[in-house]
PDB file of N, CA and C in Angstrom:
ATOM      1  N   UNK A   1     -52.932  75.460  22.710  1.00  0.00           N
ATOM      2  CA  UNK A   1     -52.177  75.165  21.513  1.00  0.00           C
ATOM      3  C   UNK A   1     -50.692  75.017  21.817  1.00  0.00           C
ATOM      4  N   UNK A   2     -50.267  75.836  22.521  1.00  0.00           N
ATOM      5  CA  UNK A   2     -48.718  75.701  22.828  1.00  0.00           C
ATOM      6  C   UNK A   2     -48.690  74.499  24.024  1.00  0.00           C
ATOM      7  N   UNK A   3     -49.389  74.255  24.612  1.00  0.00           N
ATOM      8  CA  UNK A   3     -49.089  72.804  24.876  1.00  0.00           C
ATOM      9  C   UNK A   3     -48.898  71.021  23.832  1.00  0.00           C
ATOM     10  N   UNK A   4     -49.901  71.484  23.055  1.00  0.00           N
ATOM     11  CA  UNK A   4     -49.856  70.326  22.099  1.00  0.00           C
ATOM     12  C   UNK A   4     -48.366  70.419  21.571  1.00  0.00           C
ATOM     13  N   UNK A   5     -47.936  71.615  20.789  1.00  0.00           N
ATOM     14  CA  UNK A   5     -47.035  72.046  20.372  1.00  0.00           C
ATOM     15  C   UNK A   5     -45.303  71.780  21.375  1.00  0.00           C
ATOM     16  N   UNK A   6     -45.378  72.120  22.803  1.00  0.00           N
ATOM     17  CA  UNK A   6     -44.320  71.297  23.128  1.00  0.00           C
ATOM     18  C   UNK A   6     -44.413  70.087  23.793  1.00  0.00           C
ATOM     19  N   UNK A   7     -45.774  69.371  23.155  1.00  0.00           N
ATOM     20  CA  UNK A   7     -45.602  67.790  23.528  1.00  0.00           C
ATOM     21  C   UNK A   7     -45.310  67.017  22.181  1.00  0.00           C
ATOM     22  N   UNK A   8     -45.198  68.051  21.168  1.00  0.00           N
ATOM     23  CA  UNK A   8     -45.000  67.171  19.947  1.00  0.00           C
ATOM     24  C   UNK A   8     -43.921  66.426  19.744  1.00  0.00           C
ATOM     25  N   UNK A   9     -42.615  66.818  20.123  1.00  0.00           N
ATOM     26  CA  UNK A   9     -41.237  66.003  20.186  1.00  0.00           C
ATOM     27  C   UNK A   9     -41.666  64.489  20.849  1.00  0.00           C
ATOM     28  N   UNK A  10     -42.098  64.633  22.298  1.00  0.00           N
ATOM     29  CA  UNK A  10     -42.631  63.174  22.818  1.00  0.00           C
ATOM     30  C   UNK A  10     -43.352  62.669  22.466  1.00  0.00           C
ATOM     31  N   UNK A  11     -44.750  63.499  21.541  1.00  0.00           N
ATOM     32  CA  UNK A  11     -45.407  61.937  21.187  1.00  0.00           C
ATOM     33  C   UNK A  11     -44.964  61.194  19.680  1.00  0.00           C
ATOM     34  N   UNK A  12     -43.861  62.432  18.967  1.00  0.00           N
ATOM     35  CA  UNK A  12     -43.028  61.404  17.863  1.00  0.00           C
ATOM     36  C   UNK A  12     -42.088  60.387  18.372  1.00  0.00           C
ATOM     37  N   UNK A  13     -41.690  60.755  19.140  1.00  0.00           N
ATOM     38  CA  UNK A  13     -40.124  59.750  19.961  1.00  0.00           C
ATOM     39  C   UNK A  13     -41.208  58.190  20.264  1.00  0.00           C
ATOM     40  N   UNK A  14     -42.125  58.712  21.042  1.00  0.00           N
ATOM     41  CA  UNK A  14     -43.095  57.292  21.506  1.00  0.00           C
ATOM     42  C   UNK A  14     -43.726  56.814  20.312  1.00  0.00           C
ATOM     43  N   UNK A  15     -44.109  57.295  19.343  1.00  0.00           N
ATOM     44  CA  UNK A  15     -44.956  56.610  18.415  1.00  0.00           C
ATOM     45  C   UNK A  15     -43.693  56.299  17.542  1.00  0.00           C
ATOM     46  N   UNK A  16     -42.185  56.377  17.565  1.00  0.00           N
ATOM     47  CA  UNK A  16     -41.443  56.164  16.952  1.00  0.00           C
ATOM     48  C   UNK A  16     -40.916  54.499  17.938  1.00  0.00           C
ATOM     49  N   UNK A  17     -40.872  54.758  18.978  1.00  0.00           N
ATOM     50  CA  UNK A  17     -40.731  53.398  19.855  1.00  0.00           C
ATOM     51  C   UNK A  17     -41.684  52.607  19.482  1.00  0.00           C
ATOM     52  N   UNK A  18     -43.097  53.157  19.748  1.00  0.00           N
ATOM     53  CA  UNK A  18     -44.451  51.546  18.689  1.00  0.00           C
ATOM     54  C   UNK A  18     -44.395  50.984  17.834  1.00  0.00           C
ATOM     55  N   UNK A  19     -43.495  52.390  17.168  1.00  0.00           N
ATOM     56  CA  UNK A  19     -43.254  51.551  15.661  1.00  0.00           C
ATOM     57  C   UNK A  19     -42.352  50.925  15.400  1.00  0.00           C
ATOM     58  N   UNK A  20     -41.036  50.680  16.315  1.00  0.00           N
ATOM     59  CA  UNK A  20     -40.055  49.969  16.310  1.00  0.00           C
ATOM     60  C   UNK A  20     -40.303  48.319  16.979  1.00  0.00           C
ATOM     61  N   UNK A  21     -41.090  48.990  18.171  1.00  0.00           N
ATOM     62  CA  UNK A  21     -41.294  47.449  18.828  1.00  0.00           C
ATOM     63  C   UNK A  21     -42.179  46.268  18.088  1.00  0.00           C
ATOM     64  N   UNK A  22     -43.425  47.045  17.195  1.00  0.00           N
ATOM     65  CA  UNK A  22     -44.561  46.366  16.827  1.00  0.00           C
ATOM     66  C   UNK A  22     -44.011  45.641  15.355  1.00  0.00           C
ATOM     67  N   UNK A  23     -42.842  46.664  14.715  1.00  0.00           N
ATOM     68  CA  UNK A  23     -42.081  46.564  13.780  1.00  0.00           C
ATOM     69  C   UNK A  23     -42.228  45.262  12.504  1.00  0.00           C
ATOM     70  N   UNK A  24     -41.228  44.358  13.583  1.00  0.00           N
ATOM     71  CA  UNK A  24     -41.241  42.964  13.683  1.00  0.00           C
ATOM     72  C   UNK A  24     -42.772  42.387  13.416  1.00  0.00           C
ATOM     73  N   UNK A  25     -43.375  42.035  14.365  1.00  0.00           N
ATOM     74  CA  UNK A  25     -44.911  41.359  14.600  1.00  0.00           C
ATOM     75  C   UNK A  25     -45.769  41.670  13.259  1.00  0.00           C
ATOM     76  N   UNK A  26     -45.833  42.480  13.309  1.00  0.00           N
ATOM     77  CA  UNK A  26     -47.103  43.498  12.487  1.00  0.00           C
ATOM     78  C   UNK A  26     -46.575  43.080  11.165  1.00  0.00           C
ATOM     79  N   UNK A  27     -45.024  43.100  10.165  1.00  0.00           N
ATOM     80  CA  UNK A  27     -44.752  42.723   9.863  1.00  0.00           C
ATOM     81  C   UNK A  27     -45.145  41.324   9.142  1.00  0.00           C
ATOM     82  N   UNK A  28     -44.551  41.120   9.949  1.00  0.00           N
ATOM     83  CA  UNK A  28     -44.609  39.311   9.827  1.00  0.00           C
ATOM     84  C   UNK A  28     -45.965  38.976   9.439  1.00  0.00           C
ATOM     85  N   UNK A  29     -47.166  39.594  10.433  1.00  0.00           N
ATOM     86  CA  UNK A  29     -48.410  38.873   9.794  1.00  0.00           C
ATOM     87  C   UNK A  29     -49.083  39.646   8.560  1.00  0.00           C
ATOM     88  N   UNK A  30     -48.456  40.812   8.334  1.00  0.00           N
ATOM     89  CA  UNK A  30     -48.968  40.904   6.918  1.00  0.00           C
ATOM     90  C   UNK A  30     -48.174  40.333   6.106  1.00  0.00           C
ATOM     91  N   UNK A  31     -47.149  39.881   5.798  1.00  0.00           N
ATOM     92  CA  UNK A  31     -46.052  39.104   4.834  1.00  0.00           C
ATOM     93  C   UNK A  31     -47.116  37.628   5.036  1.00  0.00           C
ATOM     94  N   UNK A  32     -46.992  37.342   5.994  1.00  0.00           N
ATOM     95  CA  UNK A  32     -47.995  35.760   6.105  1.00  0.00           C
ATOM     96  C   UNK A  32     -49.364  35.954   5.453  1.00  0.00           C
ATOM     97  N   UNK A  33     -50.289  37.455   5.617  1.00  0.00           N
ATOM     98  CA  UNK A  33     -51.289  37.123   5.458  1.00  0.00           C
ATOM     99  C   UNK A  33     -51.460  37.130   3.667  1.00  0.00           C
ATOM    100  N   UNK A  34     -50.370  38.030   3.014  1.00  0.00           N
ATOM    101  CA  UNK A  34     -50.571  38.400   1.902  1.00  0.00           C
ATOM    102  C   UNK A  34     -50.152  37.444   1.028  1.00  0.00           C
ATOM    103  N   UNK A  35     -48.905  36.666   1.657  1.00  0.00           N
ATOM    104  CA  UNK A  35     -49.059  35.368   0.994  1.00  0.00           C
ATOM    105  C   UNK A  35     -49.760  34.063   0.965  1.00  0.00           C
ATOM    106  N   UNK A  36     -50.350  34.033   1.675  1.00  0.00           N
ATOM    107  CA  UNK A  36     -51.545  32.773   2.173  1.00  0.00           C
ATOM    108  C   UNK A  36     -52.608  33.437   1.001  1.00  0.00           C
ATOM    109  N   UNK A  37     -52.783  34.767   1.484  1.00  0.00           N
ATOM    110  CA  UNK A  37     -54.227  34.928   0.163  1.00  0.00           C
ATOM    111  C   UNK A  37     -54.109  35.298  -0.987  1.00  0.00           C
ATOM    112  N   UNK A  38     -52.822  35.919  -1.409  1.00  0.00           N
ATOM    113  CA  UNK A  38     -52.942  36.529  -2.476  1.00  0.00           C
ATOM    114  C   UNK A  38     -51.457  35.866  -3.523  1.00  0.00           C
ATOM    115  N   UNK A  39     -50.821  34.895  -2.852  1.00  0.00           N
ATOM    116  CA  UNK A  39     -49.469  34.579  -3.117  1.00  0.00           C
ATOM    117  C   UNK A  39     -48.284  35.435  -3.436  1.00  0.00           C
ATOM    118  N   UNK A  40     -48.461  36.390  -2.611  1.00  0.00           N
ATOM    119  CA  UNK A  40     -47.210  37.727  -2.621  1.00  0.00           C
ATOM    120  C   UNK A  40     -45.965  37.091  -1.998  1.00  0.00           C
ATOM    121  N   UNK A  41     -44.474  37.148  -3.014  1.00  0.00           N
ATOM    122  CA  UNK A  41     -43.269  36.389  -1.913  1.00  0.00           C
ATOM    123  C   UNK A  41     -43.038  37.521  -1.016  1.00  0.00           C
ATOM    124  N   UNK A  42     -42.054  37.171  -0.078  1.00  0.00           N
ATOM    125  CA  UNK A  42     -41.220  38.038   0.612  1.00  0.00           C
ATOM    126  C   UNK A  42     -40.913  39.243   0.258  1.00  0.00           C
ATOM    127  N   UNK A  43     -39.810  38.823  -1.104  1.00  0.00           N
ATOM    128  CA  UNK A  43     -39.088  39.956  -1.542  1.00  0.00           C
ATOM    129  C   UNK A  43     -40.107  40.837  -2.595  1.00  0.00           C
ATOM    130  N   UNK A  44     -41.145  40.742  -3.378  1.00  0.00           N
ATOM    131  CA  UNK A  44     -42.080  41.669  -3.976  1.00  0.00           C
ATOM    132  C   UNK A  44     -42.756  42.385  -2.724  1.00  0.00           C
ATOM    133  N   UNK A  45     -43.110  41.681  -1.492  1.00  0.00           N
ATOM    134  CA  UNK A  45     -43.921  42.529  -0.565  1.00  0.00           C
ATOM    135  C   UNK A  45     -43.603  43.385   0.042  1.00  0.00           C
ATOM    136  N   UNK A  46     -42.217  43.211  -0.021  1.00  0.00           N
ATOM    137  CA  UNK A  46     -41.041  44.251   0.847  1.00  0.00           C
ATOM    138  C   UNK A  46     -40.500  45.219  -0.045  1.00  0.00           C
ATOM    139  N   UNK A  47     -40.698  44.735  -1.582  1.00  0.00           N
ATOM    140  CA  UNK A  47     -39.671  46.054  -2.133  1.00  0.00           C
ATOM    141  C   UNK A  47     -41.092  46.616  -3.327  1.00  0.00           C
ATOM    142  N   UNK A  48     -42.364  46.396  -2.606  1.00  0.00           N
ATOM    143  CA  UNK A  48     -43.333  47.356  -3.447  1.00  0.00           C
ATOM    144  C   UNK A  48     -43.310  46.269  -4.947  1.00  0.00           C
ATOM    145  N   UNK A  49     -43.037  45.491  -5.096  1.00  0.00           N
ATOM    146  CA  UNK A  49     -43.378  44.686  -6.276  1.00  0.00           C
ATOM    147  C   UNK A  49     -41.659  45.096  -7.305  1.00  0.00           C
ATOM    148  N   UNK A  50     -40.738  45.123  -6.327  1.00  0.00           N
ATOM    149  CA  UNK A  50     -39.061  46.108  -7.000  1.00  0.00           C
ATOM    150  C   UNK A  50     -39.490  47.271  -7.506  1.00  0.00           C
ATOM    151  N   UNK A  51     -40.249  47.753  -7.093  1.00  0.00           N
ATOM    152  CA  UNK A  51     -40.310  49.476  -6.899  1.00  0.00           C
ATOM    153  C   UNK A  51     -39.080  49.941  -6.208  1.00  0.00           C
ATOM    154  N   UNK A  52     -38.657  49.370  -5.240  1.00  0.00           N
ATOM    155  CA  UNK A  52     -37.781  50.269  -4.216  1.00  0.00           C
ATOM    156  C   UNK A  52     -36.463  48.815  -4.141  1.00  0.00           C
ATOM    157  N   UNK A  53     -35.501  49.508  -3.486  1.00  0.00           N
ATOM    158  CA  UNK A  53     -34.750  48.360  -2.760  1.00  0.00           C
ATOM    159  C   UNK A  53     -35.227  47.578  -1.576  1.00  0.00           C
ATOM    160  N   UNK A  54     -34.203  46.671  -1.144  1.00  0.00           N
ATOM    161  CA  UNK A  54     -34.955  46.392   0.128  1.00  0.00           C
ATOM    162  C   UNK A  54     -34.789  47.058   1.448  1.00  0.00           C
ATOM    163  N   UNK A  55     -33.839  48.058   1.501  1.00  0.00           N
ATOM    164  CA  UNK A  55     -33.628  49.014   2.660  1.00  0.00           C
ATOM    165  C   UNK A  55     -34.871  49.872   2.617  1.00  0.00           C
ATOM    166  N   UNK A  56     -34.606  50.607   1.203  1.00  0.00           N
ATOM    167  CA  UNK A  56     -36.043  51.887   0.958  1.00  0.00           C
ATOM    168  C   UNK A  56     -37.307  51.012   1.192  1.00  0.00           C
ATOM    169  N   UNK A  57     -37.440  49.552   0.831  1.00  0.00           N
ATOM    170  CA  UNK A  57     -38.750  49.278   1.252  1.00  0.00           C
ATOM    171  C   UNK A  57     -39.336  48.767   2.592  1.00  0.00           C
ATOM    172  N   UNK A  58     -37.922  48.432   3.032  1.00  0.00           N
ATOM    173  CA  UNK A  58     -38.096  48.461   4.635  1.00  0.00           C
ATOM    174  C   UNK A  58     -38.462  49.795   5.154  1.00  0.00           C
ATOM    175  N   UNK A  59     -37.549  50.583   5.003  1.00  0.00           N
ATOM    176  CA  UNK A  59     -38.163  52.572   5.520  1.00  0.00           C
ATOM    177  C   UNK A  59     -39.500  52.580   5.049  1.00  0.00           C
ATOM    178  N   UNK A  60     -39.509  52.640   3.663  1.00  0.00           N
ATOM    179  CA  UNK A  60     -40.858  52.641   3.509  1.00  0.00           C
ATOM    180  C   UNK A  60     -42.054  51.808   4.119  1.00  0.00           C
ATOM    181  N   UNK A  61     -42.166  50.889   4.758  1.00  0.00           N
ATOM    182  CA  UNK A  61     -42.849  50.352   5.482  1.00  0.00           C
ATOM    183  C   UNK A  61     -43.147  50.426   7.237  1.00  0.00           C
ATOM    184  N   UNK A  62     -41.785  50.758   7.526  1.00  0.00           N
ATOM    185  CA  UNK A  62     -41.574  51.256   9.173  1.00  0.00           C
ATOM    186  C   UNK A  62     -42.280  52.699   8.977  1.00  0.00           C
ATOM    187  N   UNK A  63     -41.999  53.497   7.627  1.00  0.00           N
ATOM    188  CA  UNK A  63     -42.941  54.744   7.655  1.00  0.00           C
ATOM    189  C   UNK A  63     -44.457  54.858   7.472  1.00  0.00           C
ATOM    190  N   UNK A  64     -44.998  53.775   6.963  1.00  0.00           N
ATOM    191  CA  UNK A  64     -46.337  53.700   6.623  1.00  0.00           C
ATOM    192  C   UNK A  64     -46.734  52.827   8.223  1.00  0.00           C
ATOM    193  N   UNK A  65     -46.087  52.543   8.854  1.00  0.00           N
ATOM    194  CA  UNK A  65     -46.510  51.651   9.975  1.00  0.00           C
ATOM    195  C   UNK A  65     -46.518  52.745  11.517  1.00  0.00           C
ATOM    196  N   UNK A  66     -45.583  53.942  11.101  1.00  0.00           N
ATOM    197  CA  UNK A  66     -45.467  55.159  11.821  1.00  0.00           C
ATOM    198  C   UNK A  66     -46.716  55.302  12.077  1.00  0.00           C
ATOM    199  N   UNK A  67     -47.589  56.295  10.797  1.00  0.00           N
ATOM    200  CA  UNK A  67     -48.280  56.800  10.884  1.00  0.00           C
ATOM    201  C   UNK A  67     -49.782  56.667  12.061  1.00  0.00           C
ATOM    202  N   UNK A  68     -49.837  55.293  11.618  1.00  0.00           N
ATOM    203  CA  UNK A  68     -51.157  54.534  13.046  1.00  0.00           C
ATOM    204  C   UNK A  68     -50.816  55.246  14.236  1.00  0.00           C
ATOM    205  N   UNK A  69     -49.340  54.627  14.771  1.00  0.00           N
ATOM    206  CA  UNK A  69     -48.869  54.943  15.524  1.00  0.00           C
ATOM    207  C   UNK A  69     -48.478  56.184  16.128  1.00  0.00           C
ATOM    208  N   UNK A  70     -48.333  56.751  15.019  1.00  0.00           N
ATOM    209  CA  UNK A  70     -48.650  59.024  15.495  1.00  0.00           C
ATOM    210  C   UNK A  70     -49.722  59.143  16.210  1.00  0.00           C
ATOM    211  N   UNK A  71     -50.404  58.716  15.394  1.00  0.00           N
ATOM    212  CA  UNK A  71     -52.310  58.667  15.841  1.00  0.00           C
ATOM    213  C   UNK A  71     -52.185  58.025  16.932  1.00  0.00           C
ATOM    214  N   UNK A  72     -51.630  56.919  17.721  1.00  0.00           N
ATOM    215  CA  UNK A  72     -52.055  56.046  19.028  1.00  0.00           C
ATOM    216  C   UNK A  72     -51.907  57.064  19.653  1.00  0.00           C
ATOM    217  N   UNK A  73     -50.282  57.216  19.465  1.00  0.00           N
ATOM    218  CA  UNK A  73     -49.503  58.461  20.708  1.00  0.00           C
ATOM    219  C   UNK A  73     -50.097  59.597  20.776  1.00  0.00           C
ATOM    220  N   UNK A  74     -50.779  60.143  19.503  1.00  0.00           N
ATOM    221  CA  UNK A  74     -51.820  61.415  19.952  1.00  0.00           C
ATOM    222  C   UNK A  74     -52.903  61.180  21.326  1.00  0.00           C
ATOM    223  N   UNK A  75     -53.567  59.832  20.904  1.00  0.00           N
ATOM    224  CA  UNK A  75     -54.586  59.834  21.299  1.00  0.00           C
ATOM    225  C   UNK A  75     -54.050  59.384  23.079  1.00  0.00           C
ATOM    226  N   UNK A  76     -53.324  58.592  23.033  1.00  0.00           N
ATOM    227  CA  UNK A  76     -53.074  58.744  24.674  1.00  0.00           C
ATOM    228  C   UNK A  76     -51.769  59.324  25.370  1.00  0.00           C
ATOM    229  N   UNK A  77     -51.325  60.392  24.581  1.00  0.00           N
ATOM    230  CA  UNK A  77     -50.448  61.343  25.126  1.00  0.00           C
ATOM    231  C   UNK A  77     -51.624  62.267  26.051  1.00  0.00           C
ATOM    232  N   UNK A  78     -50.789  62.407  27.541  1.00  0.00           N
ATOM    233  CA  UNK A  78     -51.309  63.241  28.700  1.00  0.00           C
ATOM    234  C   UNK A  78     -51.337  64.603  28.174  1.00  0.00           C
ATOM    235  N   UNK A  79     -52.257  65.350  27.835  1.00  0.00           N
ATOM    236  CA  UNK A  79     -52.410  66.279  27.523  1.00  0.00           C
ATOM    237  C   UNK A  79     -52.761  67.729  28.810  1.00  0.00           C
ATOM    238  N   UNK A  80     -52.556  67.038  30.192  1.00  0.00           N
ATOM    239  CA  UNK A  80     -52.898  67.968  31.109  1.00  0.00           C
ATOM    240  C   UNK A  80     -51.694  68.719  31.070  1.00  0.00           C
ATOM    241  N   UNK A  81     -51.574  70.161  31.897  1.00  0.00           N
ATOM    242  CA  UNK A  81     -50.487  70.961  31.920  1.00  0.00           C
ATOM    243  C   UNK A  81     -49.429  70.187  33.122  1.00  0.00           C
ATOM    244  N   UNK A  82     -47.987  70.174  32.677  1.00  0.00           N
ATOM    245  CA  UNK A  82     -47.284  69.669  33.973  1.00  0.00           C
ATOM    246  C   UNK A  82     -47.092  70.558  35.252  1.00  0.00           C
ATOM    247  N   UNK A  83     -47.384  70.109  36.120  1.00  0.00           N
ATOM    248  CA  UNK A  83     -46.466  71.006  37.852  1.00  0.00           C
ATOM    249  C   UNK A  83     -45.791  70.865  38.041  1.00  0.00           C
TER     250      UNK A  83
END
């Protein structure tokens, strides 16, 4: 347990890097996909339908895009003890 516990700082920092790099991409094809099928613009898809601004709905989206990404970095963070 106290290993998971001081690997937790690194696997937020890394699943905080996935979520920065994938950011962009991941992005983009849900804005494309939601408007191709469902005719959602830009600015409703980004600010929650003006629920939020467009900063808060940007956070809010880099935060919902985190979460996967907690989960990746769990799953292939080295969990052996270091030497």
């Amino acid at each position: 347990m106290r290993l998971v516990l001081r690997s937790l700082p690194q696997m937020v920092v890394m699943a905080a890097i996935v979520t920065s790099a994938l950011f962009v991409p991941v992005a983009a094809l849900l804005i494309w996909l939601s408007f191709a099928l469902f005719g959602v613009s830009l600015r409703a898809f980004v600010t929650f339908g003006s629920l939020l601004t467009a900063l808060e709905g940007l956070l809010a989206w880099w935060a919902l895009l985190f979460l996967p990404a907690l989960v990746y970095a769990a799953c292939v963070m080295p969990w052996s003890a270091r030497e």
